[in-house]
PDB file of N, CA and C in Angstrom:
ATOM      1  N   UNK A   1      41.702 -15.788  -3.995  1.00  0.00           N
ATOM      2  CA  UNK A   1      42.310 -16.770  -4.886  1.00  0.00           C
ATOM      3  C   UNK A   1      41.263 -17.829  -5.236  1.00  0.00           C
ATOM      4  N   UNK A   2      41.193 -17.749  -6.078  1.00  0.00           N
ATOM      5  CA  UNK A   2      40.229 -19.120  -6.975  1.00  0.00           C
ATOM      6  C   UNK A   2      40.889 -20.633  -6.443  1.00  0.00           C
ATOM      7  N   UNK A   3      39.554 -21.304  -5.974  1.00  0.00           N
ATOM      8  CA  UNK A   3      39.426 -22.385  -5.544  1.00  0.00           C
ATOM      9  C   UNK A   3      40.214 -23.491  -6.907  1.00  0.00           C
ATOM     10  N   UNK A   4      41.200 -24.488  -6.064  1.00  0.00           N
ATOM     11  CA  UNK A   4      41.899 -25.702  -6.988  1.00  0.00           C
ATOM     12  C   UNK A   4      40.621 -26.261  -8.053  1.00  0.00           C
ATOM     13  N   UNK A   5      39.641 -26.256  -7.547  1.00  0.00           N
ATOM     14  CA  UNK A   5      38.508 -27.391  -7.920  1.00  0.00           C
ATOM     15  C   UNK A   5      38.437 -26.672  -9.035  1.00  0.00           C
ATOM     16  N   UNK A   6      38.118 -25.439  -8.719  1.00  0.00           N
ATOM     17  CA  UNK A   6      37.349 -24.483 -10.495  1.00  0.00           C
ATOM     18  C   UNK A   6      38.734 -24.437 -11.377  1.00  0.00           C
ATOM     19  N   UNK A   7      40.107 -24.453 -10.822  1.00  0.00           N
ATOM     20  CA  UNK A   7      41.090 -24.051 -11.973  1.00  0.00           C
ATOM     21  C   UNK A   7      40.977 -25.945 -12.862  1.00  0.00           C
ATOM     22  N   UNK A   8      41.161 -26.616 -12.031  1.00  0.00           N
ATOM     23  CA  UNK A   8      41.146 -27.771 -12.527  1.00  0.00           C
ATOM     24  C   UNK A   8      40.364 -28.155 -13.280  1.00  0.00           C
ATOM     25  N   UNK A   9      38.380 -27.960 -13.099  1.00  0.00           N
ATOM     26  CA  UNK A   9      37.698 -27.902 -14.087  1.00  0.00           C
ATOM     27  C   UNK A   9      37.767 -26.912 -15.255  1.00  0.00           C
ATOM     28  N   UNK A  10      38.330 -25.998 -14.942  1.00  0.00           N
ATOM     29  CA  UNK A  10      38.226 -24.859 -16.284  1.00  0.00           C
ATOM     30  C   UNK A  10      39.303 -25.397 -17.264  1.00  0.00           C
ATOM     31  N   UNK A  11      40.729 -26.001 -16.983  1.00  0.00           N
ATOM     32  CA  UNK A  11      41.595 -27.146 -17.664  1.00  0.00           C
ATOM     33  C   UNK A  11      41.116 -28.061 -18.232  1.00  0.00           C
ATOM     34  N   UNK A  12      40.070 -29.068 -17.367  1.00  0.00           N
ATOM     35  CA  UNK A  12      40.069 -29.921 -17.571  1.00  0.00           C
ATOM     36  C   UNK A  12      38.870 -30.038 -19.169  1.00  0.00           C
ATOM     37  N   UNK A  13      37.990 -28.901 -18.893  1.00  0.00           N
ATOM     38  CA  UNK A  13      37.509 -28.563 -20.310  1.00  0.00           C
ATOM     39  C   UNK A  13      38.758 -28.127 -21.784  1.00  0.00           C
ATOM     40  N   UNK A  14      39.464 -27.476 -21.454  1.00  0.00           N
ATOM     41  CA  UNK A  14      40.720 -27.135 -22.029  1.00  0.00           C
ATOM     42  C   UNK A  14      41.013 -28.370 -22.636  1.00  0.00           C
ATOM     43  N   UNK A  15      41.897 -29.057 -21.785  1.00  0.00           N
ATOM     44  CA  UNK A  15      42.533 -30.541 -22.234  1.00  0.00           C
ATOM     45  C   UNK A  15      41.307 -31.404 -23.280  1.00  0.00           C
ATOM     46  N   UNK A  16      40.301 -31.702 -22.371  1.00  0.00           N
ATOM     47  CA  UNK A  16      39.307 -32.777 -23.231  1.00  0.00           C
ATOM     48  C   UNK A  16      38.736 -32.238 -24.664  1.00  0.00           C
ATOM     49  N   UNK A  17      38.867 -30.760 -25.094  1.00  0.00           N
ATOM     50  CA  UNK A  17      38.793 -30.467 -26.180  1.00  0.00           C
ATOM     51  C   UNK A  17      39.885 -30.471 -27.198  1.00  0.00           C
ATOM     52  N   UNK A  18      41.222 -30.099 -26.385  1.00  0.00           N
ATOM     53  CA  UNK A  18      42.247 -30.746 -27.203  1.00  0.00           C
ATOM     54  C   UNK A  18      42.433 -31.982 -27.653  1.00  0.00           C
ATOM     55  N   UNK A  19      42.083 -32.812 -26.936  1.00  0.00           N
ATOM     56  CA  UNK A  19      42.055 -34.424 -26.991  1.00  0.00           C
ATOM     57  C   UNK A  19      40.929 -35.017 -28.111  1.00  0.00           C
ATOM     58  N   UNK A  20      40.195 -34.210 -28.092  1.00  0.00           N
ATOM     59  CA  UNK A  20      38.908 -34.577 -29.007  1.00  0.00           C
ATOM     60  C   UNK A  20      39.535 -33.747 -30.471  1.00  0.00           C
ATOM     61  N   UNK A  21      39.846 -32.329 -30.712  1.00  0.00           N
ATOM     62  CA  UNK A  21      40.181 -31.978 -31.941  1.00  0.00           C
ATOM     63  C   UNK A  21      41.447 -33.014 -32.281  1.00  0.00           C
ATOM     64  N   UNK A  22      42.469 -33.666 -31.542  1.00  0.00           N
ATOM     65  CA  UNK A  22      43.756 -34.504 -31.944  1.00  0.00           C
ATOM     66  C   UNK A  22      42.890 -35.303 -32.169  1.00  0.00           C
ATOM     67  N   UNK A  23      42.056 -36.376 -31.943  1.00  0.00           N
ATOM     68  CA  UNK A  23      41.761 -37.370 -32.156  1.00  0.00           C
ATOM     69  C   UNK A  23      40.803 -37.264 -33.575  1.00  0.00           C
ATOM     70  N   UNK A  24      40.367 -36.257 -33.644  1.00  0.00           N
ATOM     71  CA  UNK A  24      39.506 -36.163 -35.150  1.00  0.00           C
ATOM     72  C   UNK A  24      40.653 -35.770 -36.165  1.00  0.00           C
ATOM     73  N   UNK A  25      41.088 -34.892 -35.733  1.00  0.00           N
ATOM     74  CA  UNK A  25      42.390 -35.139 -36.967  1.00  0.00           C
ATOM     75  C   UNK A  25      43.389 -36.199 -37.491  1.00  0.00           C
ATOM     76  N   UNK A  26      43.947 -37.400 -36.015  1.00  0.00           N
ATOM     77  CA  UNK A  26      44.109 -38.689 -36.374  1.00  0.00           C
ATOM     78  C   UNK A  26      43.280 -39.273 -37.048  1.00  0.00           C
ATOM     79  N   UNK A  27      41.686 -39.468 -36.962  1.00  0.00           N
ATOM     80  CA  UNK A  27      40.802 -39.974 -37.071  1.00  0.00           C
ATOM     81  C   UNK A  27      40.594 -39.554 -39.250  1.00  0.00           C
ATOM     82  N   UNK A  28      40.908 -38.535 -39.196  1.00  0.00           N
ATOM     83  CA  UNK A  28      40.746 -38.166 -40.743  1.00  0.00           C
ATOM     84  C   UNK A  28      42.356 -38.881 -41.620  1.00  0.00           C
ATOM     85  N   UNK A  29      43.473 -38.762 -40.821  1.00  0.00           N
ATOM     86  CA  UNK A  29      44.751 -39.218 -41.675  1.00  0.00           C
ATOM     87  C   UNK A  29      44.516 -40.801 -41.475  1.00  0.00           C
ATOM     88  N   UNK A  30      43.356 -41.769 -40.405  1.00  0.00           N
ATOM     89  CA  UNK A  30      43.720 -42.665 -40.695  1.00  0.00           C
ATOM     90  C   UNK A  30      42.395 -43.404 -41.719  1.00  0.00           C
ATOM     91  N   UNK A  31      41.096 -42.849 -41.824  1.00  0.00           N
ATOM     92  CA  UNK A  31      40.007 -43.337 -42.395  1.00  0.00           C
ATOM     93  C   UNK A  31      39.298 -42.265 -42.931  1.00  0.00           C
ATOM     94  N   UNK A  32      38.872 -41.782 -44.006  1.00  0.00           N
ATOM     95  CA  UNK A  32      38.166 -40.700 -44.638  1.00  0.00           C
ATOM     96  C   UNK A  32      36.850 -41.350 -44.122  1.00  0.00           C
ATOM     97  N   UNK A  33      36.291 -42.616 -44.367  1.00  0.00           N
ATOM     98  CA  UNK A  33      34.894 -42.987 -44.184  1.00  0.00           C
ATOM     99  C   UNK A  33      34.614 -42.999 -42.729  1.00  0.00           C
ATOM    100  N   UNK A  34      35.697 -43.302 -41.845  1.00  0.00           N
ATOM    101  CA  UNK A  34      35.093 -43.079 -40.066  1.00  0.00           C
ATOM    102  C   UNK A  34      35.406 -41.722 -39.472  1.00  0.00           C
ATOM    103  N   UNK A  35      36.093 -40.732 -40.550  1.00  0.00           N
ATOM    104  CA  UNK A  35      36.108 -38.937 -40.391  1.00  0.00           C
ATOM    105  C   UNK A  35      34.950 -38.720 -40.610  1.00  0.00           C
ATOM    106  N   UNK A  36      34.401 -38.705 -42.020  1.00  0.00           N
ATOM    107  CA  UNK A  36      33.279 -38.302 -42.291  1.00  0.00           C
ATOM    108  C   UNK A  36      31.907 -38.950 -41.495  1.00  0.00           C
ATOM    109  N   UNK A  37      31.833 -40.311 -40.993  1.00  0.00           N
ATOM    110  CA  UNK A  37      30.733 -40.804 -40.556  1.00  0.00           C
ATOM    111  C   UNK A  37      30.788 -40.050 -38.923  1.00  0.00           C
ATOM    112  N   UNK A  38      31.984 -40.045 -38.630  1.00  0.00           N
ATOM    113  CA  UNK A  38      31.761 -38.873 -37.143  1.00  0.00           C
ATOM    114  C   UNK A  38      31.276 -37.366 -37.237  1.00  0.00           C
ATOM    115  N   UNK A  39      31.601 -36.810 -38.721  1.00  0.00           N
ATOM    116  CA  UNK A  39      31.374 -35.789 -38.280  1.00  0.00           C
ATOM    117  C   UNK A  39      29.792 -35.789 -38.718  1.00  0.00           C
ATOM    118  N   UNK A  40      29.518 -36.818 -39.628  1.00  0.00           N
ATOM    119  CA  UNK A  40      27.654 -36.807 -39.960  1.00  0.00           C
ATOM    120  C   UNK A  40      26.919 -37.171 -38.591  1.00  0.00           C
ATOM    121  N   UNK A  41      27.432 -37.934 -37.648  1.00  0.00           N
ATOM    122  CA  UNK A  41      26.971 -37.994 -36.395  1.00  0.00           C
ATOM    123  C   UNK A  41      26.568 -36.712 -35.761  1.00  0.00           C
ATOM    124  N   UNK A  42      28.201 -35.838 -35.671  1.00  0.00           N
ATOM    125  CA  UNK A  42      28.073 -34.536 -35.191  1.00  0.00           C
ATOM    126  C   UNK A  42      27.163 -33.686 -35.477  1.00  0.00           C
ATOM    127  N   UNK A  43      26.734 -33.789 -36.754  1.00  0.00           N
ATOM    128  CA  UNK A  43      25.730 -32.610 -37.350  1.00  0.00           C
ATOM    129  C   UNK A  43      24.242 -33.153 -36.851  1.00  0.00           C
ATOM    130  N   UNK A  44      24.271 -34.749 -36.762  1.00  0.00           N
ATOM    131  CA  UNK A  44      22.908 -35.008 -36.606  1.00  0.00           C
ATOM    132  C   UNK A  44      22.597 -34.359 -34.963  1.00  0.00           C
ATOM    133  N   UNK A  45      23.294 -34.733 -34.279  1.00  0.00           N
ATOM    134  CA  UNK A  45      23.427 -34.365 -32.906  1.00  0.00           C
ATOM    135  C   UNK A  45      23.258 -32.464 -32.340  1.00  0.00           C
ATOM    136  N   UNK A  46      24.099 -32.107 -33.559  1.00  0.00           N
ATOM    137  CA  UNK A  46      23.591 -30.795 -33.438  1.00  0.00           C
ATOM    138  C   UNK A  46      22.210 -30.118 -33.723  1.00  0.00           C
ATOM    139  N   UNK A  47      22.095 -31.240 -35.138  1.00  0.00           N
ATOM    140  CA  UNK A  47      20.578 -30.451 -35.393  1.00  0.00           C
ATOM    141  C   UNK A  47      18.947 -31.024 -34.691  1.00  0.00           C
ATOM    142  N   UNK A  48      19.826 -32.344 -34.203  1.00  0.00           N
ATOM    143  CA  UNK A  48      18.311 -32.985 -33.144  1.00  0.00           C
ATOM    144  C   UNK A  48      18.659 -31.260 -31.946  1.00  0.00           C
ATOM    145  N   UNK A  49      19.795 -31.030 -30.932  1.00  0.00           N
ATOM    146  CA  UNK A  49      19.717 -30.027 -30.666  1.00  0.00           C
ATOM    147  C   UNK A  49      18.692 -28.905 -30.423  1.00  0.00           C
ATOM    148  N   UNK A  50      18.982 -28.607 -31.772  1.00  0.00           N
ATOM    149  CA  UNK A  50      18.248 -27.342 -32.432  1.00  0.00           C
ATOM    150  C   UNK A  50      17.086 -27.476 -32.204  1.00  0.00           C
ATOM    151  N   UNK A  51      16.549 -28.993 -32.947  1.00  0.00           N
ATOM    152  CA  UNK A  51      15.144 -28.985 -33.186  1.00  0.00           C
ATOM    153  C   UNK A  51      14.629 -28.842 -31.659  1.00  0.00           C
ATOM    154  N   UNK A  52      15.551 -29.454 -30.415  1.00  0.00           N
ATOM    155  CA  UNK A  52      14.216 -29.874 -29.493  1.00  0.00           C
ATOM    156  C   UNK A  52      14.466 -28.190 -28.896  1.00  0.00           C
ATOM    157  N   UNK A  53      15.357 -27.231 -28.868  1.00  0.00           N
ATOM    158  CA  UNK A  53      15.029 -25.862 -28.603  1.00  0.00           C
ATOM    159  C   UNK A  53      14.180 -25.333 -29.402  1.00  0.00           C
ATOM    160  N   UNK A  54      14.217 -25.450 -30.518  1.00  0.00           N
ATOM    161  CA  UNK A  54      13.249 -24.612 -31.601  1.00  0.00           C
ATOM    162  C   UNK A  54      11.718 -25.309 -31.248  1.00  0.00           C
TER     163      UNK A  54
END
């Protein structure tokens, strides 16, 4: 039987991604300019990312 600790972390990734997609979708019905400026964050963040693997 799988240890409490790992079911709880494997949830607890679960939950905090739910919590993050609800909150960007609040985040778009209540401000188009602080939707979009998060998700230009997001991309920058992804593509610094990239660059320091590449």
């Amino acid at each position: 039987m799988a240890n409490l600790s790992e079911i709880y972390k494997k949830y607890n990734w679960v939950f905090s991604g739910v919590l993050i997609l609800t909150g960007i979708y609040l985040t778009s019905l209540y401000s188009f300019l602080l939707f979009h400026s998060l998700a230009e964050l997001f991309s920058i963040v992804i593509a610094f990312g990239i660059f320091i693997v590449a």
